[in-house]
PDB file of N, CA and C in Angstrom:
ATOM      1  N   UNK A   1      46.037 -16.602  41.421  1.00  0.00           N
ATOM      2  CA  UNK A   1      46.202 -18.040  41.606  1.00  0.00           C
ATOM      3  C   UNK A   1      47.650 -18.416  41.338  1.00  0.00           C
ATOM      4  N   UNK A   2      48.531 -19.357  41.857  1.00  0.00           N
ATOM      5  CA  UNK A   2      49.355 -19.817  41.593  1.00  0.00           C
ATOM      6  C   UNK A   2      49.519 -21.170  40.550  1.00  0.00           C
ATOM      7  N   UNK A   3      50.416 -20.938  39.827  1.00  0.00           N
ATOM      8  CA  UNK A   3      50.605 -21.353  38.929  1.00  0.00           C
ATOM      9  C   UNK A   3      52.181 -22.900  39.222  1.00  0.00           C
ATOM     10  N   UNK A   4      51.418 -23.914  38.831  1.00  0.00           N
ATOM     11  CA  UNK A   4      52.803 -25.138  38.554  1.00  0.00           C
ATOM     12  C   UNK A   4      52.936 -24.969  37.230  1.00  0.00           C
ATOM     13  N   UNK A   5      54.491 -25.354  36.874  1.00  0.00           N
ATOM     14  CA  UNK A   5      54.353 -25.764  34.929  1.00  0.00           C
ATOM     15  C   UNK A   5      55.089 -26.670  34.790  1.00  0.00           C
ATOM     16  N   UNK A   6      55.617 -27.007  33.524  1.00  0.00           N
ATOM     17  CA  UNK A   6      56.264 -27.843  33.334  1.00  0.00           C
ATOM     18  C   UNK A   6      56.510 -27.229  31.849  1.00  0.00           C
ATOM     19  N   UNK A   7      57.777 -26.749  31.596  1.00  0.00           N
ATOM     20  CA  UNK A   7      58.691 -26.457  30.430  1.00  0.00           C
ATOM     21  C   UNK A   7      59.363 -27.349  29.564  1.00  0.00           C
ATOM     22  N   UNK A   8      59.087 -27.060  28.291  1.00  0.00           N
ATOM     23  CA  UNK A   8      59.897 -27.860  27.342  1.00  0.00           C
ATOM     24  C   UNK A   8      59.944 -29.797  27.137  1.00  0.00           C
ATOM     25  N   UNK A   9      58.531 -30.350  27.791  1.00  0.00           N
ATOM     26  CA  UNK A   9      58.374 -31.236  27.710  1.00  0.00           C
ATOM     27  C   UNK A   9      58.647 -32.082  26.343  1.00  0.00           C
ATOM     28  N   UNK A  10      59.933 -32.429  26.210  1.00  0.00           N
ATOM     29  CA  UNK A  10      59.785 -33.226  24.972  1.00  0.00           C
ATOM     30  C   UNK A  10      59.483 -35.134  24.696  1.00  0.00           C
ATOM     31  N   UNK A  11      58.604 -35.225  23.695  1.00  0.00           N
ATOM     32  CA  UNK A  11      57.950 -36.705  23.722  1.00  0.00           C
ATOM     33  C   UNK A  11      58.112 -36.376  22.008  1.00  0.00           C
ATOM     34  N   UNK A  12      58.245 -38.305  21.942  1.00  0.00           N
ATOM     35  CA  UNK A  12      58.312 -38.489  20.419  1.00  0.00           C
ATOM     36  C   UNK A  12      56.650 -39.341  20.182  1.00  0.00           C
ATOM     37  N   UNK A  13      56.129 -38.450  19.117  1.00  0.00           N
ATOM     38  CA  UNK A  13      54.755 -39.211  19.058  1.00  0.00           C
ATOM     39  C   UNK A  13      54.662 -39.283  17.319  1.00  0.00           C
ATOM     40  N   UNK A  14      53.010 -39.406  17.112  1.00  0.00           N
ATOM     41  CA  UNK A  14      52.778 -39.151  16.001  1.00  0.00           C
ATOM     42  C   UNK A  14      52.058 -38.461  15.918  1.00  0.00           C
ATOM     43  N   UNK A  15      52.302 -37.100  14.806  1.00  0.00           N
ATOM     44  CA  UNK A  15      51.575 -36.004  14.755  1.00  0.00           C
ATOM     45  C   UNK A  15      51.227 -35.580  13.483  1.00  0.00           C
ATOM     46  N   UNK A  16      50.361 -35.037  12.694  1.00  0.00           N
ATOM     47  CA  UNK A  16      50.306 -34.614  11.615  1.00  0.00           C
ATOM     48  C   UNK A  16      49.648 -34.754  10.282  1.00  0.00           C
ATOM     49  N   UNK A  17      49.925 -34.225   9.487  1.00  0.00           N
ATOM     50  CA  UNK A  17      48.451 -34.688   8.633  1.00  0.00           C
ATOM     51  C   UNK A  17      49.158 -35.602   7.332  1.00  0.00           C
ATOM     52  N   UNK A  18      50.314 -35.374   6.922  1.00  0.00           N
ATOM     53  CA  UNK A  18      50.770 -35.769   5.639  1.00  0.00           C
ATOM     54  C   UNK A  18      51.060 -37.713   6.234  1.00  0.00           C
ATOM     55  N   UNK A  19      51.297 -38.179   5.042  1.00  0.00           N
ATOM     56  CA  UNK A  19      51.631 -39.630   5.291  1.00  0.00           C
ATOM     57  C   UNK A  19      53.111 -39.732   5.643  1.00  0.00           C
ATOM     58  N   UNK A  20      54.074 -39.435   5.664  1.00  0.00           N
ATOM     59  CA  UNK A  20      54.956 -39.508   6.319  1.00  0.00           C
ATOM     60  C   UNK A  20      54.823 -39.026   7.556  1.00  0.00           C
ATOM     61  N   UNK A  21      54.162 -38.123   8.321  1.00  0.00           N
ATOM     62  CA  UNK A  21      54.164 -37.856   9.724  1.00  0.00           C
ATOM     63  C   UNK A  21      53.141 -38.925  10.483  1.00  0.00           C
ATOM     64  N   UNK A  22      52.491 -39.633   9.548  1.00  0.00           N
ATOM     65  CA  UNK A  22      52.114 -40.580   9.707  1.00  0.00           C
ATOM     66  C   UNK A  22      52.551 -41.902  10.201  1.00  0.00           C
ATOM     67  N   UNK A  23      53.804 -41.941  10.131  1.00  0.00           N
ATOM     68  CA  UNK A  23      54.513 -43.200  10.172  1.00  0.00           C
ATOM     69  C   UNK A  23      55.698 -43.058  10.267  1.00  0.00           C
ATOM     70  N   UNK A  24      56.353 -41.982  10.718  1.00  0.00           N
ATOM     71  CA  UNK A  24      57.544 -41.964  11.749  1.00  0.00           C
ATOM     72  C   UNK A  24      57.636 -40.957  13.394  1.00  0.00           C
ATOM     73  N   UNK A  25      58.125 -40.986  14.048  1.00  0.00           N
ATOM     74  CA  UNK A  25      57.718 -40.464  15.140  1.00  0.00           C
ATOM     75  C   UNK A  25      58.436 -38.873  14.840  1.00  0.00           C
ATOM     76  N   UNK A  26      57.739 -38.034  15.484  1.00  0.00           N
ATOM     77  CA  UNK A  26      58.812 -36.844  15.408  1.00  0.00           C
ATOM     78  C   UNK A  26      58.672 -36.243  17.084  1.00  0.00           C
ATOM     79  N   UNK A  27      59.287 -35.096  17.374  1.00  0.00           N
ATOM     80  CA  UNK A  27      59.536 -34.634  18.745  1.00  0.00           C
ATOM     81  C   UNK A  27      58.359 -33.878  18.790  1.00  0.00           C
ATOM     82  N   UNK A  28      57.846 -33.560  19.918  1.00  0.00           N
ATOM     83  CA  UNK A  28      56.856 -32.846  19.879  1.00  0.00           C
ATOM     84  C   UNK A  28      56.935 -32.264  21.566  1.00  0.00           C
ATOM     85  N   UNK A  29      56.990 -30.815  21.865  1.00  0.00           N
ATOM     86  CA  UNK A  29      57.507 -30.203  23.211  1.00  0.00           C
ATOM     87  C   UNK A  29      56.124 -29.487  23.704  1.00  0.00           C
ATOM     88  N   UNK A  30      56.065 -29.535  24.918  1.00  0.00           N
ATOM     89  CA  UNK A  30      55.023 -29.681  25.719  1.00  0.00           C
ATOM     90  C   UNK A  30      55.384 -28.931  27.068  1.00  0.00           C
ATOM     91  N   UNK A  31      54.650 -27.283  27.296  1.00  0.00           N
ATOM     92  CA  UNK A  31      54.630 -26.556  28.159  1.00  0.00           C
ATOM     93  C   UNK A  31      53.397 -26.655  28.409  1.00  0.00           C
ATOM     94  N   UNK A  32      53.220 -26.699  30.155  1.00  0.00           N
ATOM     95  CA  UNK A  32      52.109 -27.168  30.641  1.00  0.00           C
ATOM     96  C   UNK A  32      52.079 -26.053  31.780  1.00  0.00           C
ATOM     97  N   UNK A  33      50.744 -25.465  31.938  1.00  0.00           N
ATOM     98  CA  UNK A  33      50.839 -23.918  33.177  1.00  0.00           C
ATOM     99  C   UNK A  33      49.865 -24.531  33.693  1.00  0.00           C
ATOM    100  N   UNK A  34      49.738 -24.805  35.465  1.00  0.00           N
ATOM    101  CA  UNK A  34      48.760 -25.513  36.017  1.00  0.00           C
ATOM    102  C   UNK A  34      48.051 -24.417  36.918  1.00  0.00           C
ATOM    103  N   UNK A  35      46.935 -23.526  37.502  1.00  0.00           N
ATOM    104  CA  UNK A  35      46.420 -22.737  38.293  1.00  0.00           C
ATOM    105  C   UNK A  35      46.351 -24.209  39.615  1.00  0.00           C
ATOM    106  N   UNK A  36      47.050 -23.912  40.804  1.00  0.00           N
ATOM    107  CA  UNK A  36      46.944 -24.537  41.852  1.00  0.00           C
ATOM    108  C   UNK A  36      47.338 -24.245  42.689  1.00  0.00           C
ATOM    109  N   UNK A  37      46.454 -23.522  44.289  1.00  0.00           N
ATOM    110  CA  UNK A  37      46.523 -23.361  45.117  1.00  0.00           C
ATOM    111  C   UNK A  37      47.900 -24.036  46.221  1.00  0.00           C
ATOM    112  N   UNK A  38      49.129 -23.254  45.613  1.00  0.00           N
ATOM    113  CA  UNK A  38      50.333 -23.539  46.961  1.00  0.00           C
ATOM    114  C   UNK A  38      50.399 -23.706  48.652  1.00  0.00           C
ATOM    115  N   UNK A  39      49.283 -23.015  48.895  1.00  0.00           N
ATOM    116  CA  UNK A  39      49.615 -22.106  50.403  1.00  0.00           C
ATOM    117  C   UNK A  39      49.667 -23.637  51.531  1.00  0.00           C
ATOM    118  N   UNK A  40      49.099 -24.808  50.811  1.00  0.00           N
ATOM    119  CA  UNK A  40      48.870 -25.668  52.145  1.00  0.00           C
ATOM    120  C   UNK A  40      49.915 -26.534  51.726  1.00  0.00           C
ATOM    121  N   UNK A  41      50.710 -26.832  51.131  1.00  0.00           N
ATOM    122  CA  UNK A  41      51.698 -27.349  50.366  1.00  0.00           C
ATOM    123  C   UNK A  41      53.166 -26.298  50.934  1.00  0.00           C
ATOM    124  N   UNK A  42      52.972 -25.269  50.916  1.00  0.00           N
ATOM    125  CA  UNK A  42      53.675 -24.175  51.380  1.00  0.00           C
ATOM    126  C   UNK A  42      54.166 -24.330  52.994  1.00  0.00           C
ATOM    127  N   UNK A  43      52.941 -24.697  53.599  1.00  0.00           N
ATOM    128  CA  UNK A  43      52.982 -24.728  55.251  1.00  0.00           C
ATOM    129  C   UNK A  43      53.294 -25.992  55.750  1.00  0.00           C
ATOM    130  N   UNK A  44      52.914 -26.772  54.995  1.00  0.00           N
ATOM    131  CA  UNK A  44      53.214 -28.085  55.139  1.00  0.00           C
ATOM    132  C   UNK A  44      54.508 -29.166  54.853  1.00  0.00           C
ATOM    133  N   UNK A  45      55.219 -28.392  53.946  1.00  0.00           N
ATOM    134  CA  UNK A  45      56.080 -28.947  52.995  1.00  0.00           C
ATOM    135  C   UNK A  45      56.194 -30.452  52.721  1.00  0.00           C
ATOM    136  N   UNK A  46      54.894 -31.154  52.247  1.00  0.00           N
ATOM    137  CA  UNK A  46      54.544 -32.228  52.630  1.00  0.00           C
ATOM    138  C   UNK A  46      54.078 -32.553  50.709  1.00  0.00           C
ATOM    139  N   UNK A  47      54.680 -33.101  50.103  1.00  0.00           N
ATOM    140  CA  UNK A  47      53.951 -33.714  48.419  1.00  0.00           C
ATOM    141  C   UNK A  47      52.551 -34.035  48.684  1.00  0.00           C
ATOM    142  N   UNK A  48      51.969 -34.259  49.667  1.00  0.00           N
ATOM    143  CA  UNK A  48      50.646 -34.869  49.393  1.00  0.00           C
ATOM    144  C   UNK A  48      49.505 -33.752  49.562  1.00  0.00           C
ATOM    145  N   UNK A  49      50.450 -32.252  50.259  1.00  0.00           N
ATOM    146  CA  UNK A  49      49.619 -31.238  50.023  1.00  0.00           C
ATOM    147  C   UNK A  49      49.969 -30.640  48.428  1.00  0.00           C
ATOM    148  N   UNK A  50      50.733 -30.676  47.795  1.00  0.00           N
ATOM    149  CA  UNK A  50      51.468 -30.619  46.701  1.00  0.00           C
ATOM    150  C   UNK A  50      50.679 -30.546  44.992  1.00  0.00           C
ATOM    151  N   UNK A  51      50.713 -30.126  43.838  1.00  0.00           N
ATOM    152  CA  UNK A  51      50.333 -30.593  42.964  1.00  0.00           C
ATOM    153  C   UNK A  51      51.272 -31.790  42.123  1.00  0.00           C
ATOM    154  N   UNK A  52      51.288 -33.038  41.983  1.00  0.00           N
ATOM    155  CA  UNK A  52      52.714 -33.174  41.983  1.00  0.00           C
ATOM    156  C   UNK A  52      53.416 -33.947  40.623  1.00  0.00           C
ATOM    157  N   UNK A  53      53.857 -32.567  39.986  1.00  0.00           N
ATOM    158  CA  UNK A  53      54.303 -32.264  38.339  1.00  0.00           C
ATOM    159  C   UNK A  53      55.049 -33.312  38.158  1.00  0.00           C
ATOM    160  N   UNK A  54      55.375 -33.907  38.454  1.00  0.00           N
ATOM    161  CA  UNK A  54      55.756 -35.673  38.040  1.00  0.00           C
ATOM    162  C   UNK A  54      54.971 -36.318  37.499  1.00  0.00           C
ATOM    163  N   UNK A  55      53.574 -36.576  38.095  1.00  0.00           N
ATOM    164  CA  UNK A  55      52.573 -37.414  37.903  1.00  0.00           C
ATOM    165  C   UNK A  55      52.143 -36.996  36.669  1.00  0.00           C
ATOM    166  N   UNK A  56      52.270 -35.564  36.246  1.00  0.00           N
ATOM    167  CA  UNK A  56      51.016 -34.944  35.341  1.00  0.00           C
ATOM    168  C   UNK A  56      52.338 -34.786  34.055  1.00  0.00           C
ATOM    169  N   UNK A  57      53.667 -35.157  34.456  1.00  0.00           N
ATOM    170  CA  UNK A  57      54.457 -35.439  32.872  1.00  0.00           C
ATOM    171  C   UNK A  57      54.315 -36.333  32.771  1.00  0.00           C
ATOM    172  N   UNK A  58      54.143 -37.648  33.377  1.00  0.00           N
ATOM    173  CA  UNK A  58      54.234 -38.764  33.264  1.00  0.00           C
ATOM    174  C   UNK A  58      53.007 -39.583  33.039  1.00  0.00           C
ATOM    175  N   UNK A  59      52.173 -38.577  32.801  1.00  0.00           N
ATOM    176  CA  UNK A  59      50.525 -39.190  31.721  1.00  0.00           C
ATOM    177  C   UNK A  59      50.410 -38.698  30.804  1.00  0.00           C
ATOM    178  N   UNK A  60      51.012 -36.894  30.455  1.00  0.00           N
ATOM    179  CA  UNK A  60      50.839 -36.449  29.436  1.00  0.00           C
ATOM    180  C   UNK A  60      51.831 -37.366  28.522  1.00  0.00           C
ATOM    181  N   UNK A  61      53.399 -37.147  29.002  1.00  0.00           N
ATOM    182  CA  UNK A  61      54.404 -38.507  28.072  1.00  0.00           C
ATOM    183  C   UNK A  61      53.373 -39.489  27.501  1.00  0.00           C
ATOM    184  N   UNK A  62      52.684 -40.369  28.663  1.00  0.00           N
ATOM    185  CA  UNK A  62      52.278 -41.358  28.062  1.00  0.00           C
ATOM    186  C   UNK A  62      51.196 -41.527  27.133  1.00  0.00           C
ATOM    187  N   UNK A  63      49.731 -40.591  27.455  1.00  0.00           N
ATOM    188  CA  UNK A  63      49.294 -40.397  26.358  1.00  0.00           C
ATOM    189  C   UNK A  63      49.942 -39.917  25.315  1.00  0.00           C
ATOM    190  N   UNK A  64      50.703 -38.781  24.925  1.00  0.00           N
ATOM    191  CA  UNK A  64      51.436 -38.797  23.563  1.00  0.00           C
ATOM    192  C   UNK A  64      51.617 -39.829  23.009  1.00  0.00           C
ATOM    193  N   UNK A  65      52.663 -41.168  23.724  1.00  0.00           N
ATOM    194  CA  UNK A  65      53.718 -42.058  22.956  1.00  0.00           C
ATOM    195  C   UNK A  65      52.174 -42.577  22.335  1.00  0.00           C
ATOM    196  N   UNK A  66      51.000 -42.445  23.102  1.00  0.00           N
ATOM    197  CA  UNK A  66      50.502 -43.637  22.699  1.00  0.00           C
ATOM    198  C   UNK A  66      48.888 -43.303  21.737  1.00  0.00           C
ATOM    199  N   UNK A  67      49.239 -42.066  21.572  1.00  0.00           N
ATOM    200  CA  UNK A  67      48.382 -41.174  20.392  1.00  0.00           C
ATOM    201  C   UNK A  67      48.781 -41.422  18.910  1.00  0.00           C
ATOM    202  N   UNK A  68      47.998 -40.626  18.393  1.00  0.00           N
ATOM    203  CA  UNK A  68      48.333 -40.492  16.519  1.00  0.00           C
ATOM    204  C   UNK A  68      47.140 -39.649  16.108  1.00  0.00           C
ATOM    205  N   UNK A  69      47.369 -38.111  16.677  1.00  0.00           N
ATOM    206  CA  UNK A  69      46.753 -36.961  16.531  1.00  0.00           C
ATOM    207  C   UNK A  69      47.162 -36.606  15.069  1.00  0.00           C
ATOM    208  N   UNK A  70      46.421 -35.880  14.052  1.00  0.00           N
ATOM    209  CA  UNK A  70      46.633 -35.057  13.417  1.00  0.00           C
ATOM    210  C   UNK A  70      47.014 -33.669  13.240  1.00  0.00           C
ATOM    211  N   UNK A  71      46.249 -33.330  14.044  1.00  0.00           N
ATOM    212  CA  UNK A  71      46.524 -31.735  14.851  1.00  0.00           C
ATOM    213  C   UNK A  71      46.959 -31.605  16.173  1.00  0.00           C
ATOM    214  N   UNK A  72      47.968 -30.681  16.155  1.00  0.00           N
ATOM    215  CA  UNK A  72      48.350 -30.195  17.393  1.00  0.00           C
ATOM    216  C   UNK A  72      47.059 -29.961  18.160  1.00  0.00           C
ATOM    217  N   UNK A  73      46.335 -29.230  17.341  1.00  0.00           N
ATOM    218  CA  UNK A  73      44.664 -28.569  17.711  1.00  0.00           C
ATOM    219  C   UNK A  73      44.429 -29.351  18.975  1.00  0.00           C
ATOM    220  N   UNK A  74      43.909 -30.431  18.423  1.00  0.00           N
ATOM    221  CA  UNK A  74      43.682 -31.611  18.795  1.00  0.00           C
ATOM    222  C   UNK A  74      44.485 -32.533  19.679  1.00  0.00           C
ATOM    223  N   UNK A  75      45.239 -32.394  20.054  1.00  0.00           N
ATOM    224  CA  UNK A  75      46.190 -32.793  21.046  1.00  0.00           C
ATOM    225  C   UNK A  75      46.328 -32.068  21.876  1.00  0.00           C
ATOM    226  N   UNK A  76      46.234 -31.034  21.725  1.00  0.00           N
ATOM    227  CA  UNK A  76      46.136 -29.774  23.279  1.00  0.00           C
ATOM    228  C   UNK A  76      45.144 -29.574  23.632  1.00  0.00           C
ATOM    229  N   UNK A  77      44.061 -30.085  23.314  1.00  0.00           N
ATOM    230  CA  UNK A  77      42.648 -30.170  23.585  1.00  0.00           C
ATOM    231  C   UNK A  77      42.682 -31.240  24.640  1.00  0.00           C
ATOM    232  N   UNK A  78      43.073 -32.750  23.665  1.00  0.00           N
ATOM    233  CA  UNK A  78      42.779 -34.188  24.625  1.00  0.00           C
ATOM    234  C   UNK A  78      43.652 -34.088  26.124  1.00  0.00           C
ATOM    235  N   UNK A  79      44.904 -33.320  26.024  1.00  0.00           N
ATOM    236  CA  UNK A  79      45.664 -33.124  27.426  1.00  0.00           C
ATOM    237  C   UNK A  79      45.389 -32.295  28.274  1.00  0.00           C
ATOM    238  N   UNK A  80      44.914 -31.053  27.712  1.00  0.00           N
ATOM    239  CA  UNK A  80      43.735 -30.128  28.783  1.00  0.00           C
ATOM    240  C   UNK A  80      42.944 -30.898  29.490  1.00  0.00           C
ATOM    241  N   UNK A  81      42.159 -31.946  28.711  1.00  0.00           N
ATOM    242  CA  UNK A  81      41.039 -32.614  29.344  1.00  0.00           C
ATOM    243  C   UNK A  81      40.942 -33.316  30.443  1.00  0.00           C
ATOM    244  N   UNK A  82      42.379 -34.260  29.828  1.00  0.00           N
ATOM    245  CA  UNK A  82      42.878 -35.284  31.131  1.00  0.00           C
ATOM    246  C   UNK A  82      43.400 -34.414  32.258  1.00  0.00           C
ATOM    247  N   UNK A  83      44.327 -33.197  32.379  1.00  0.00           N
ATOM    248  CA  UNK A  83      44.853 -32.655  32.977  1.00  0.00           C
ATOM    249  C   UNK A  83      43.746 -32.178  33.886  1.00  0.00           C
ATOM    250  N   UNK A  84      42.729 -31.409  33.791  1.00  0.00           N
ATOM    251  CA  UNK A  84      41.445 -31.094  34.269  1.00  0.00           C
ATOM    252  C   UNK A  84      40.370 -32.084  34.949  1.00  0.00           C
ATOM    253  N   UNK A  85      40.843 -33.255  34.342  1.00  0.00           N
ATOM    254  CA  UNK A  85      39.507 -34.287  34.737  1.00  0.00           C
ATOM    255  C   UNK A  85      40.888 -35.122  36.203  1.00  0.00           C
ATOM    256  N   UNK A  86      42.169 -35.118  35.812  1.00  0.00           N
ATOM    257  CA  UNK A  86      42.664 -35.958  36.438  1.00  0.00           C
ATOM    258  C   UNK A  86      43.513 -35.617  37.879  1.00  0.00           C
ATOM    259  N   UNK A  87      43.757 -34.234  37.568  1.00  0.00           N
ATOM    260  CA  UNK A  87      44.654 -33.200  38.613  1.00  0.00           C
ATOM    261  C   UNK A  87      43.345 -32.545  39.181  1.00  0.00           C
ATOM    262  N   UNK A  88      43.779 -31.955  40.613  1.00  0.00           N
ATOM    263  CA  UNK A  88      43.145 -30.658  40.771  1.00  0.00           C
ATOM    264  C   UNK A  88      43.699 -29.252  40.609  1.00  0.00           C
ATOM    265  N   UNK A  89      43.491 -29.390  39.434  1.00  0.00           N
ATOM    266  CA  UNK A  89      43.639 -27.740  38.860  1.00  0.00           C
ATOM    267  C   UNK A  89      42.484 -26.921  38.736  1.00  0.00           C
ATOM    268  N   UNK A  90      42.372 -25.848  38.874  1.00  0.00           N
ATOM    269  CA  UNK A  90      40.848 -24.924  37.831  1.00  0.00           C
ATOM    270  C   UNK A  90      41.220 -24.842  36.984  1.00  0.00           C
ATOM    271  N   UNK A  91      42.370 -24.284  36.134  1.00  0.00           N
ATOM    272  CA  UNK A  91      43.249 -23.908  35.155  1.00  0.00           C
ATOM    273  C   UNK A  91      43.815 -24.523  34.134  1.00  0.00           C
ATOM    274  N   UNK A  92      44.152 -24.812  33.135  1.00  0.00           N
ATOM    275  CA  UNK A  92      45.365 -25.321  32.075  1.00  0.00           C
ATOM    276  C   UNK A  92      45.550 -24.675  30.895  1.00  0.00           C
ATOM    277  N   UNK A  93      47.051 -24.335  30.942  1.00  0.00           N
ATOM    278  CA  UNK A  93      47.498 -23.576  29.441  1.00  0.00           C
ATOM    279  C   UNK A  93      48.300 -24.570  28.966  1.00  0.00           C
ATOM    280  N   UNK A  94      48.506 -25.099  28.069  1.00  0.00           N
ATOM    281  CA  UNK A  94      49.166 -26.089  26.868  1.00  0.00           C
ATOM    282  C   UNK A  94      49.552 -25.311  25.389  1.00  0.00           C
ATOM    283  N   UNK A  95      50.794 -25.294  26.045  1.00  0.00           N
ATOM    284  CA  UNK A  95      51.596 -24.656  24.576  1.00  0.00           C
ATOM    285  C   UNK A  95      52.146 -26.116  23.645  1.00  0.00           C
ATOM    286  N   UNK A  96      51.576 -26.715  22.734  1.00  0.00           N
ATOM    287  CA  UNK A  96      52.372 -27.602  22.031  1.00  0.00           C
ATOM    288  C   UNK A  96      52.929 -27.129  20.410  1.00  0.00           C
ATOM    289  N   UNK A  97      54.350 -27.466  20.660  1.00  0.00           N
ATOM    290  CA  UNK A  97      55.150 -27.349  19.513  1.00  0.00           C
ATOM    291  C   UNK A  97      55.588 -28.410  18.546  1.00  0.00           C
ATOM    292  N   UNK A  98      55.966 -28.512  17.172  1.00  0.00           N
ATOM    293  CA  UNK A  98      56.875 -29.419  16.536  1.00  0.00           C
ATOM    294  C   UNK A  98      58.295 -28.759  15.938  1.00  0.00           C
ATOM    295  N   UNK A  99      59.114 -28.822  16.673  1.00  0.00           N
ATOM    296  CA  UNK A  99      60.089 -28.210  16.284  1.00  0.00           C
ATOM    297  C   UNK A  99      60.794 -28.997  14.770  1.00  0.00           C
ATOM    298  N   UNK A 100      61.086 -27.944  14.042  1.00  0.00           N
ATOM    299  CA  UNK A 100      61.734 -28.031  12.790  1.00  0.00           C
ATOM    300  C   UNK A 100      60.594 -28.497  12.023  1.00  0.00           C
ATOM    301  N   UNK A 101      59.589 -27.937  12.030  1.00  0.00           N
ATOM    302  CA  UNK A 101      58.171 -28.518  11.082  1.00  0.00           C
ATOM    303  C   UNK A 101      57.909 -27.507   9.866  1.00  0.00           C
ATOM    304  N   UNK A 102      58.513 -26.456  10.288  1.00  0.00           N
ATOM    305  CA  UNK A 102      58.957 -25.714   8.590  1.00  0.00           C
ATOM    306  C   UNK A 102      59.634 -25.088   8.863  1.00  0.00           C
ATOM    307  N   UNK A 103      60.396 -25.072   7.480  1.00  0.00           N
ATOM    308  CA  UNK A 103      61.815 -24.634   7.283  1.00  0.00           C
ATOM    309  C   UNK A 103      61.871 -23.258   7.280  1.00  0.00           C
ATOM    310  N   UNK A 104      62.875 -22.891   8.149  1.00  0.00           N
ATOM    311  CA  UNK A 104      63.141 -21.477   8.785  1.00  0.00           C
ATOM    312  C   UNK A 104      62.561 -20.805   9.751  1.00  0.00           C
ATOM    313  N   UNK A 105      61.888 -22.062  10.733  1.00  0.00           N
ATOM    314  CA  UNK A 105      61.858 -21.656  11.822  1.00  0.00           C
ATOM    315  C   UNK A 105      62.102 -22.681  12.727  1.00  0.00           C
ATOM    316  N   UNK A 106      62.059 -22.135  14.287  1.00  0.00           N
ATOM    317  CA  UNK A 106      62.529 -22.752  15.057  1.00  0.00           C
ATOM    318  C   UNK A 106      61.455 -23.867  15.745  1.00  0.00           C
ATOM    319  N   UNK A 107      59.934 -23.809  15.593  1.00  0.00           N
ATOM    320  CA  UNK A 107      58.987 -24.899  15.811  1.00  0.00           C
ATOM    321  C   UNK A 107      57.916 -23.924  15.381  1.00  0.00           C
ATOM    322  N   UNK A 108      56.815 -24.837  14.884  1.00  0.00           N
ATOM    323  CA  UNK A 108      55.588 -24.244  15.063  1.00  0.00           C
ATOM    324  C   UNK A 108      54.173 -24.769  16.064  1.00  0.00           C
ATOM    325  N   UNK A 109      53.525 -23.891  16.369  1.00  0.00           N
ATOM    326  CA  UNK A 109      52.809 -25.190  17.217  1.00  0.00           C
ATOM    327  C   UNK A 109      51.673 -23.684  17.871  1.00  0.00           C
ATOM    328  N   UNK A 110      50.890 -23.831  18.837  1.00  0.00           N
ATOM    329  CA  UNK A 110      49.389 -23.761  19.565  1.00  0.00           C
ATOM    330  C   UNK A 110      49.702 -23.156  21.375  1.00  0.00           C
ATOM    331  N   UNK A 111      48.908 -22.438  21.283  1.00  0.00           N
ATOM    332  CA  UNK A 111      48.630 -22.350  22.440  1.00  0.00           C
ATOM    333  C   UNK A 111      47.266 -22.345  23.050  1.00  0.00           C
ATOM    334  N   UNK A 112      47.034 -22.989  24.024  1.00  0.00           N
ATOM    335  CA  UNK A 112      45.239 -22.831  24.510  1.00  0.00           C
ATOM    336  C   UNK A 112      45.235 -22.868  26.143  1.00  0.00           C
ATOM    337  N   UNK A 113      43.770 -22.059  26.533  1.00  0.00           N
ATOM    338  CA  UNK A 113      44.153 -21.942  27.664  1.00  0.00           C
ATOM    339  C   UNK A 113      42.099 -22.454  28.064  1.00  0.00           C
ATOM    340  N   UNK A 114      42.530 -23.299  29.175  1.00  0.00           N
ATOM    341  CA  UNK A 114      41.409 -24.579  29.452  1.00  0.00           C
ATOM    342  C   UNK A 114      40.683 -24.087  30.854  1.00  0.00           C
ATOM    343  N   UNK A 115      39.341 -23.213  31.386  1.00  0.00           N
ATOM    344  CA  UNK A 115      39.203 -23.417  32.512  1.00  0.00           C
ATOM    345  C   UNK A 115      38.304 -25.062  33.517  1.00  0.00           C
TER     346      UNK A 115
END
């Protein structure tokens, strides 16, 4: 199957369990792997045969800004869902990170993979 993605999606939300992540926003980056059939999109070179990775940053962005997840867990769960219920994909992998969320490394964060 062919695969769309979308790399390094960064959105400022609220994430986390302590009371300060509670109540300031932090970054939170968002790789998105979509399973979707190219070939008529391919022949066509036409967006409306297309999957079209604009649309599907621009709901995941917006659900984030407008969340207050505790868990990543849990946030790569609710965007699988929409992504699945709202795209035609079969597929979704959601890698979400918080970069600089402990010290001495470079992010920590989830990966899940949604059929």
């Amino acid at each position: 199957m062919d695969k769309v993605f979308i790399k390094g999606l960064k959105v400022e939300g609220i994430i986390g369990i302590f009371q300060w992540e509670r109540e300031v926003r932090q970054v939170i980056s968002v790789d998105i792997e979509m399973d979707f059939d190219n070939t008529r999109a391919g022949k066509s070179d036409s967006i409306d045969d297309a999957l079209n990775y604009k649309l599907v940053g621009k709901r995941v962005t917006s659900f984030i800004k407008n969340s207050k997840f505790k868990l990543v867990e849990a946030l790569a769960e609710k965007i699988s869902s929409i992504i699945l219920k709202e795209f035609p994909v079969s597929k979704v992998k959601i890698s979400l990170s918080k970069p600089g969320a402990m010290r001495g490394s470079d992010s920590v964060g989830i990966t899940i993979i949604r059929p």
